[in-house]
N, C-alpha and C. Protein backbone atom coordinates (compact mmCIF):
# COMPACT_ATOMS: atom_id res chain seq x y z
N UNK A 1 -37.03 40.11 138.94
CA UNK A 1 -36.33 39.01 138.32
C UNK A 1 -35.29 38.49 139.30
N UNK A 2 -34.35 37.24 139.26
CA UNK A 2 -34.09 36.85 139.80
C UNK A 2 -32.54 36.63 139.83
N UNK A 3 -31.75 37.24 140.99
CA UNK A 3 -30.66 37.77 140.44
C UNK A 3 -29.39 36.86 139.72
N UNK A 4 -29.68 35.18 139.96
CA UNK A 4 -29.24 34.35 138.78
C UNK A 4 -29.53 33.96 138.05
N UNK A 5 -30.60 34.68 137.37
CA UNK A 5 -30.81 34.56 136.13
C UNK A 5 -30.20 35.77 134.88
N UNK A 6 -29.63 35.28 133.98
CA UNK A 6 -28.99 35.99 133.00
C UNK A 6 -29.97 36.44 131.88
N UNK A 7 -30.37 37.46 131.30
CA UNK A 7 -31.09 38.02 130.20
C UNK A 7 -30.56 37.48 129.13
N UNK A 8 -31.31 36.51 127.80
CA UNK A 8 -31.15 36.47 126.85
C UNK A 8 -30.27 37.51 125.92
N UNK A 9 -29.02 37.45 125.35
CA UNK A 9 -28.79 38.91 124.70
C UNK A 9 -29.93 39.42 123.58
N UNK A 10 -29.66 40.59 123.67
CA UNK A 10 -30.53 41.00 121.98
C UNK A 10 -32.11 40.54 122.42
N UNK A 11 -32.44 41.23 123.36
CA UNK A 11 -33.90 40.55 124.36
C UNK A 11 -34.62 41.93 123.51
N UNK A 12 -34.87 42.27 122.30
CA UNK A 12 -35.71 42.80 121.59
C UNK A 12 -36.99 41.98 121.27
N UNK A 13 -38.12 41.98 121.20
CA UNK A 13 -39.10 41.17 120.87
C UNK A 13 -39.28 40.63 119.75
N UNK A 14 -39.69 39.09 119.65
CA UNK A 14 -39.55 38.12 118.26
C UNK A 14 -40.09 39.11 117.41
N UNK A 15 -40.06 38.81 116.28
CA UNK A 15 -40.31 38.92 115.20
C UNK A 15 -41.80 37.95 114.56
N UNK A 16 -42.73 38.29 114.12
CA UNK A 16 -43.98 37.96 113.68
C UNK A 16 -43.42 36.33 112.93
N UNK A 17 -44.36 35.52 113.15
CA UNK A 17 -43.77 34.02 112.32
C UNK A 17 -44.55 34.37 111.25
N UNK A 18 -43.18 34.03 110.08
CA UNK A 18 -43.88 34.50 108.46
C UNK A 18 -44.54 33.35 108.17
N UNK A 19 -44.28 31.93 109.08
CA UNK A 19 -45.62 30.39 108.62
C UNK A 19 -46.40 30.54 109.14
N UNK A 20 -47.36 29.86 108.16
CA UNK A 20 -48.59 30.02 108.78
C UNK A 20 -49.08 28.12 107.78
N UNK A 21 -49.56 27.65 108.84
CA UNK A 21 -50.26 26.28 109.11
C UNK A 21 -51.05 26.73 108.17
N UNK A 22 -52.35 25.50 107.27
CA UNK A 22 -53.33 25.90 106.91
C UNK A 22 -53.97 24.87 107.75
N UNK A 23 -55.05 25.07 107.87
CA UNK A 23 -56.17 24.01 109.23
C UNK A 23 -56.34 23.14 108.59
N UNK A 24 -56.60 21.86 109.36
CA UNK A 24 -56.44 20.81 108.78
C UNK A 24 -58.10 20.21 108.47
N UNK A 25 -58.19 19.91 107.44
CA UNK A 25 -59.67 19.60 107.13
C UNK A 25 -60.14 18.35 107.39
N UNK A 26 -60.98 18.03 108.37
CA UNK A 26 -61.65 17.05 108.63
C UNK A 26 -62.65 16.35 107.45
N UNK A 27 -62.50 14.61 107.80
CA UNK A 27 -63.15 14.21 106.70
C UNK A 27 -61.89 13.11 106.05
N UNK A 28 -62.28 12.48 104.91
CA UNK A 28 -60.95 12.08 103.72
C UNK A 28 -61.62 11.99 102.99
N UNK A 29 -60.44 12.26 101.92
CA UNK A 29 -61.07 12.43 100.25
C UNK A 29 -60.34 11.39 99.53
N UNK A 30 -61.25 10.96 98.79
CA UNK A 30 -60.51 9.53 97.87
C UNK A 30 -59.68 10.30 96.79
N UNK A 31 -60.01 11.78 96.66
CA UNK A 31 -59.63 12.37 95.33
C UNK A 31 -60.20 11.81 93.77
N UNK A 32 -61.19 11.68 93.88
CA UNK A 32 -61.72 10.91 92.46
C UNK A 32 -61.83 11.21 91.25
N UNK A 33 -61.52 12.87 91.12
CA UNK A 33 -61.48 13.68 90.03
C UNK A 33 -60.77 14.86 90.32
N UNK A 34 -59.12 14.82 89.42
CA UNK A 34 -58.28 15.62 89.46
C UNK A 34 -58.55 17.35 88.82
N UNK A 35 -57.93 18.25 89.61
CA UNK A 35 -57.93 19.22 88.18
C UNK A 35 -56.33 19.58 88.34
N UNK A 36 -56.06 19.56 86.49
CA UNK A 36 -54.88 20.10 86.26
C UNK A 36 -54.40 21.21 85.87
N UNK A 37 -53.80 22.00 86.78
CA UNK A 37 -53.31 23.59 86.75
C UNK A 37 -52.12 23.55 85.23
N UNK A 38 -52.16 23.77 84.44
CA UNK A 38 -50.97 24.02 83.38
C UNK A 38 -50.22 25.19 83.85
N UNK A 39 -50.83 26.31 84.33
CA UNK A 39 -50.28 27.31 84.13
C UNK A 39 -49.23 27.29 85.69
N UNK A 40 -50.05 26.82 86.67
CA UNK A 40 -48.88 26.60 87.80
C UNK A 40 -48.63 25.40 87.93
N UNK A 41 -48.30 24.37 87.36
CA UNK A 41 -48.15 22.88 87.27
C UNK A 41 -48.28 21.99 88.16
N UNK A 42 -49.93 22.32 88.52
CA UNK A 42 -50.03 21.64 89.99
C UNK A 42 -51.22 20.86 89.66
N UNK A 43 -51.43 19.91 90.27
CA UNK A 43 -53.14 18.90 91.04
C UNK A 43 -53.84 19.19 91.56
N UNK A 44 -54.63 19.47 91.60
CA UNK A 44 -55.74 19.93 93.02
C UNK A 44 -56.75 18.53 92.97
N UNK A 45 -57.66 18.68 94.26
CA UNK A 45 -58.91 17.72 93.91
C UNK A 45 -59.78 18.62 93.25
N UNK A 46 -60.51 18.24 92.75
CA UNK A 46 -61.74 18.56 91.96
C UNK A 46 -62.95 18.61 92.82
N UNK A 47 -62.97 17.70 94.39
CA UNK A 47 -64.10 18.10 94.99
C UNK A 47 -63.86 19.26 95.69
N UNK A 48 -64.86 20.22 95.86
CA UNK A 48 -64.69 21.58 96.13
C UNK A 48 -64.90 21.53 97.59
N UNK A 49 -64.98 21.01 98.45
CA UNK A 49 -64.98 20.07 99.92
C UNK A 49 -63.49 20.18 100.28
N UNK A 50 -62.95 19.05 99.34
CA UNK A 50 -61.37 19.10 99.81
C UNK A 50 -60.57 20.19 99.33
N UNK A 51 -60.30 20.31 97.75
CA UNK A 51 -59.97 21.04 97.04
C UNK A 51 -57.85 20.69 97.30
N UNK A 52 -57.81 19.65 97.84
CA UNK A 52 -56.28 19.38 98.64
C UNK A 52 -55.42 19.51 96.59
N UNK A 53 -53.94 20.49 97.61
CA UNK A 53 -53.28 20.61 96.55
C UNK A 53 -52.56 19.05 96.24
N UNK A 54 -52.19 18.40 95.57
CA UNK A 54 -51.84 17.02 95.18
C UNK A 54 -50.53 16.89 94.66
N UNK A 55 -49.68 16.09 95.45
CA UNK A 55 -48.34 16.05 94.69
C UNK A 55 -48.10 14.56 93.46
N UNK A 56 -47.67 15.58 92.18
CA UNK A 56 -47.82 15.22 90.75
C UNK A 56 -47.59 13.73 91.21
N UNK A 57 -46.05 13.42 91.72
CA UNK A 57 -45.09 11.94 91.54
C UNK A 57 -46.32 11.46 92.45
N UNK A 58 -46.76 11.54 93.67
CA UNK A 58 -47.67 11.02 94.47
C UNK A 58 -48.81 9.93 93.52
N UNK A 59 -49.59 11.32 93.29
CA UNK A 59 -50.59 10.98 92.64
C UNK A 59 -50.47 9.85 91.36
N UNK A 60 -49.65 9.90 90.49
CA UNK A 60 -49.14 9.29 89.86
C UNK A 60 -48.88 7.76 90.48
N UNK A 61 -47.78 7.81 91.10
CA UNK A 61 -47.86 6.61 91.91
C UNK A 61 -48.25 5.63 92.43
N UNK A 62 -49.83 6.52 92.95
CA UNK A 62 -50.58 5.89 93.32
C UNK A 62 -51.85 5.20 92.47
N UNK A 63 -51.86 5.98 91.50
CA UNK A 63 -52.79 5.44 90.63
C UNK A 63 -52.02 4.29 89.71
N UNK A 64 -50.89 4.43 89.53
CA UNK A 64 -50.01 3.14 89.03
C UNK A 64 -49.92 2.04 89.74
N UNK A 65 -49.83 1.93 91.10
CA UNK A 65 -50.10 0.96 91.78
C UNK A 65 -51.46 0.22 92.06
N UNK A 66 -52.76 0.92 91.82
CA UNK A 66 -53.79 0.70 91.86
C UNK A 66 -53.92 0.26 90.37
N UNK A 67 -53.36 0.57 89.38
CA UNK A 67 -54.02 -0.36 88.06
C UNK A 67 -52.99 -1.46 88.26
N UNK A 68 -51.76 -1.33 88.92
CA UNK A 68 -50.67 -2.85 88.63
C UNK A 68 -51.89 -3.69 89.57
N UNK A 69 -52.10 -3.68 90.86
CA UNK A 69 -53.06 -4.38 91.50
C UNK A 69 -54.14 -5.03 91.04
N UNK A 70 -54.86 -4.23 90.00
CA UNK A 70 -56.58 -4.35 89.55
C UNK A 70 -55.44 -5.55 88.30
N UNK A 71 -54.58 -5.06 87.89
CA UNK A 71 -54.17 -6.31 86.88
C UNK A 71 -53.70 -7.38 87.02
N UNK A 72 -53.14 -7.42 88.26
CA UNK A 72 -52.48 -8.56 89.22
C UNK A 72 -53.86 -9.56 89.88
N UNK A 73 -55.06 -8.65 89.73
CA UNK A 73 -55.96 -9.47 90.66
C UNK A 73 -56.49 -9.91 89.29
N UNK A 74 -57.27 -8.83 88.32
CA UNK A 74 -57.39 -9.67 87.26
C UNK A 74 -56.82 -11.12 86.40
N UNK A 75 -55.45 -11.04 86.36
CA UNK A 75 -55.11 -12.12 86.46
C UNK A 75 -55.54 -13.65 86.46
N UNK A 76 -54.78 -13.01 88.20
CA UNK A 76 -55.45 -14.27 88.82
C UNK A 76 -56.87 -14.85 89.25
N UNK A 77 -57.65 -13.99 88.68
CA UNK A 77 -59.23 -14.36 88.44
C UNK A 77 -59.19 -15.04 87.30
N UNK A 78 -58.40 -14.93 86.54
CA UNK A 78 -58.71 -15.48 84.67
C UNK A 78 -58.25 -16.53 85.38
N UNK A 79 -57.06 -16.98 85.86
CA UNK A 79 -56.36 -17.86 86.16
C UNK A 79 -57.49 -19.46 87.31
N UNK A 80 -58.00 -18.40 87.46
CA UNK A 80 -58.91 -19.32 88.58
C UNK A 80 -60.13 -19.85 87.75
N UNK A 81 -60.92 -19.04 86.93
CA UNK A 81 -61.67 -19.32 86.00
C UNK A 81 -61.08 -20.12 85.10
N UNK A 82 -60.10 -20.20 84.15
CA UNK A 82 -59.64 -21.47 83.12
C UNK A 82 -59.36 -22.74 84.38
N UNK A 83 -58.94 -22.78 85.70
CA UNK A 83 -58.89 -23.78 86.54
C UNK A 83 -60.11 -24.60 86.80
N UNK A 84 -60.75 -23.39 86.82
CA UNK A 84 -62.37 -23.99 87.35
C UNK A 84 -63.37 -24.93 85.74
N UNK A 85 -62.98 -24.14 84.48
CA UNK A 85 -63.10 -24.24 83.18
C UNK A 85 -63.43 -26.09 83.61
N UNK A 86 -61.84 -25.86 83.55
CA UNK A 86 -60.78 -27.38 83.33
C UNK A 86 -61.44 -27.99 84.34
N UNK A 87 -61.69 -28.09 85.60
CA UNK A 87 -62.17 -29.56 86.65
C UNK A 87 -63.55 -29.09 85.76
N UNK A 88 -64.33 -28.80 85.43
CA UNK A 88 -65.64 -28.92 84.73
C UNK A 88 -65.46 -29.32 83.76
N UNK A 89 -64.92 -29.37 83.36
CA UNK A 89 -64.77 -30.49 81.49
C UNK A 89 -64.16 -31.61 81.67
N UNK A 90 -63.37 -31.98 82.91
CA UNK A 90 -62.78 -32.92 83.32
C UNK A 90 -63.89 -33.81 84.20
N UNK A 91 -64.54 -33.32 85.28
CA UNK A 91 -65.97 -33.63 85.64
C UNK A 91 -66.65 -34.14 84.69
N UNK A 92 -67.36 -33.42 83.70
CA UNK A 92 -68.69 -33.75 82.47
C UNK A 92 -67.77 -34.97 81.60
N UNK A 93 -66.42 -34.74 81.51
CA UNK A 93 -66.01 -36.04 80.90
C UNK A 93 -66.19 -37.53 81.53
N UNK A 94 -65.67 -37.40 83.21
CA UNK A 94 -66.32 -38.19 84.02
C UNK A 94 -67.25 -38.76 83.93
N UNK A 95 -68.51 -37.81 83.85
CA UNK A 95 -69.62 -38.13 84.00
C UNK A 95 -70.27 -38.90 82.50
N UNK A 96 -69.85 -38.37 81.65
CA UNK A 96 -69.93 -38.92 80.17
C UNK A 96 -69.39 -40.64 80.51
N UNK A 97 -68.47 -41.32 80.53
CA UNK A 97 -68.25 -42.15 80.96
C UNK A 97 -68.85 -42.74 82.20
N UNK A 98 -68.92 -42.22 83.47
CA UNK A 98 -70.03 -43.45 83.70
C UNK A 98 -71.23 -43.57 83.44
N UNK A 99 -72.14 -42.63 82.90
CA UNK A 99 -72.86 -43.11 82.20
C UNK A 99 -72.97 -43.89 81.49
N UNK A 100 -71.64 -43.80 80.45
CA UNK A 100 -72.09 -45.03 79.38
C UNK A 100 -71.79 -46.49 80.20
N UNK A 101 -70.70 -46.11 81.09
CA UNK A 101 -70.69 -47.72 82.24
C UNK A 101 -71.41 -48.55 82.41
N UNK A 102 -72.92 -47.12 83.01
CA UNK A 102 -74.19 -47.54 83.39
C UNK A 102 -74.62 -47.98 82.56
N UNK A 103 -74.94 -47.15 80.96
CA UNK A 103 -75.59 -48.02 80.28
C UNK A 103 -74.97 -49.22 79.74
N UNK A 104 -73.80 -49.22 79.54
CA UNK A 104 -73.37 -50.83 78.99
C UNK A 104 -73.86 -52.28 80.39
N UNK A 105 -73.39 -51.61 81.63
CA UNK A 105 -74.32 -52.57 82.60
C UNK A 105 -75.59 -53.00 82.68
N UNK A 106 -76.47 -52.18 82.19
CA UNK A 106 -77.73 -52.40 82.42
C UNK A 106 -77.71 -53.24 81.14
N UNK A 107 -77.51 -52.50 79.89
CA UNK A 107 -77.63 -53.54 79.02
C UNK A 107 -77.18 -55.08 79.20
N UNK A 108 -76.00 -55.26 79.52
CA UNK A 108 -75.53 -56.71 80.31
C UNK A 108 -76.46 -57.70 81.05
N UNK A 109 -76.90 -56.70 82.43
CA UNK A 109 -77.32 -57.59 83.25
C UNK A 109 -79.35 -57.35 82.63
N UNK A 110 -79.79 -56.62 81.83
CA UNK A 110 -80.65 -56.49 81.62
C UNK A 110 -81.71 -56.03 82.61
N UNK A 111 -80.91 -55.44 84.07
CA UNK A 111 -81.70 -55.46 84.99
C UNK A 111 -81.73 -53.46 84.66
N UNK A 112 -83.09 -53.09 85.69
CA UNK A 112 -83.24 -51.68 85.35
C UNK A 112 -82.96 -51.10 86.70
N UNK A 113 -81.87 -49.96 86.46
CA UNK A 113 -80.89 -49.39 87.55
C UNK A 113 -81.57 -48.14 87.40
N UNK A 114 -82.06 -47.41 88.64
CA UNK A 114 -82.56 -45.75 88.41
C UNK A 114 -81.41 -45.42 89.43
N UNK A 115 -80.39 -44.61 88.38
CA UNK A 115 -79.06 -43.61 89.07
C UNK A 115 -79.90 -42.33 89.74
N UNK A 116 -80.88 -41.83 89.13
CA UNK A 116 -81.20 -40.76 90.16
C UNK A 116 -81.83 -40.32 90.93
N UNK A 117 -82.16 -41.83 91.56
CA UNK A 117 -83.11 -42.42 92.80
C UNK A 117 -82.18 -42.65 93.96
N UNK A 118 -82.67 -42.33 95.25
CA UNK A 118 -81.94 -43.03 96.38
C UNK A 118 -81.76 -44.38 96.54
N UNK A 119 -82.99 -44.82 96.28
CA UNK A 119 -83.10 -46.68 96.52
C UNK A 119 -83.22 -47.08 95.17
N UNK A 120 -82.32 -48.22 94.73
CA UNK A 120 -82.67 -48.61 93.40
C UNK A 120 -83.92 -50.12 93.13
N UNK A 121 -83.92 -49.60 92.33
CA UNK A 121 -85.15 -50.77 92.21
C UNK A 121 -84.89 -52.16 91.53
């Protein structure tokens, strides 16, 4: 050794590490089916693949945010559908009227108009 170097005091050998990592499992799990421990008040997944322990507030959380979303999008799907409703009844009303345009013209000029021809005759 090297004579400026100083020995750690208390240079007895570590002590065993009481953690221990668990390996990390390759893959991801959507978690799609919970199981609930009562007796140790815990989550697990239900696929026996992952089996990941699940934290309660987490899980929770997250599934609350995923139905506020699915209702937020729902929504605004209804919202787009009564929009779409409305220019279609507003359209066919349109169209109700010039038709009768057409027919009060034709009746007028007595001449015969084909609307759903390219070239009229």
């Amino acid at each position: 050794m090297n004579d400026n170097v100083t020995p750690f005091p208390g240079g007895a050998e570590l002590p065993e590490n009481p953690l221990q990592l668990a390996p990390h499992r390759s893959g991801w799990c959507s978690h799609p089916a919970i199981v609930l421990d009562h007796h140790t008040r815990s989550v697990h997944c239900a696929d026996l693949k992952c089996g990941a322990v699940l934290d309660p507030f987490n899980y929770l959380l997250n599934n609350a945010n995923t139905l506020q979303r699915a209702w937020s999008n729902y929504r605004e799907a209804s919202r787009q559908a009564s929009e779409a409703a409305e220019r279609v009844s507003v359209l066919k009303k349109e169209e109700q009227r010039l038709r009768a345009m057409v027919k009060r013209l034709q009746e007028k000029s007595g001449a015969v108009v084909n609307v759903r021809a390219k070239d009229s005759v």
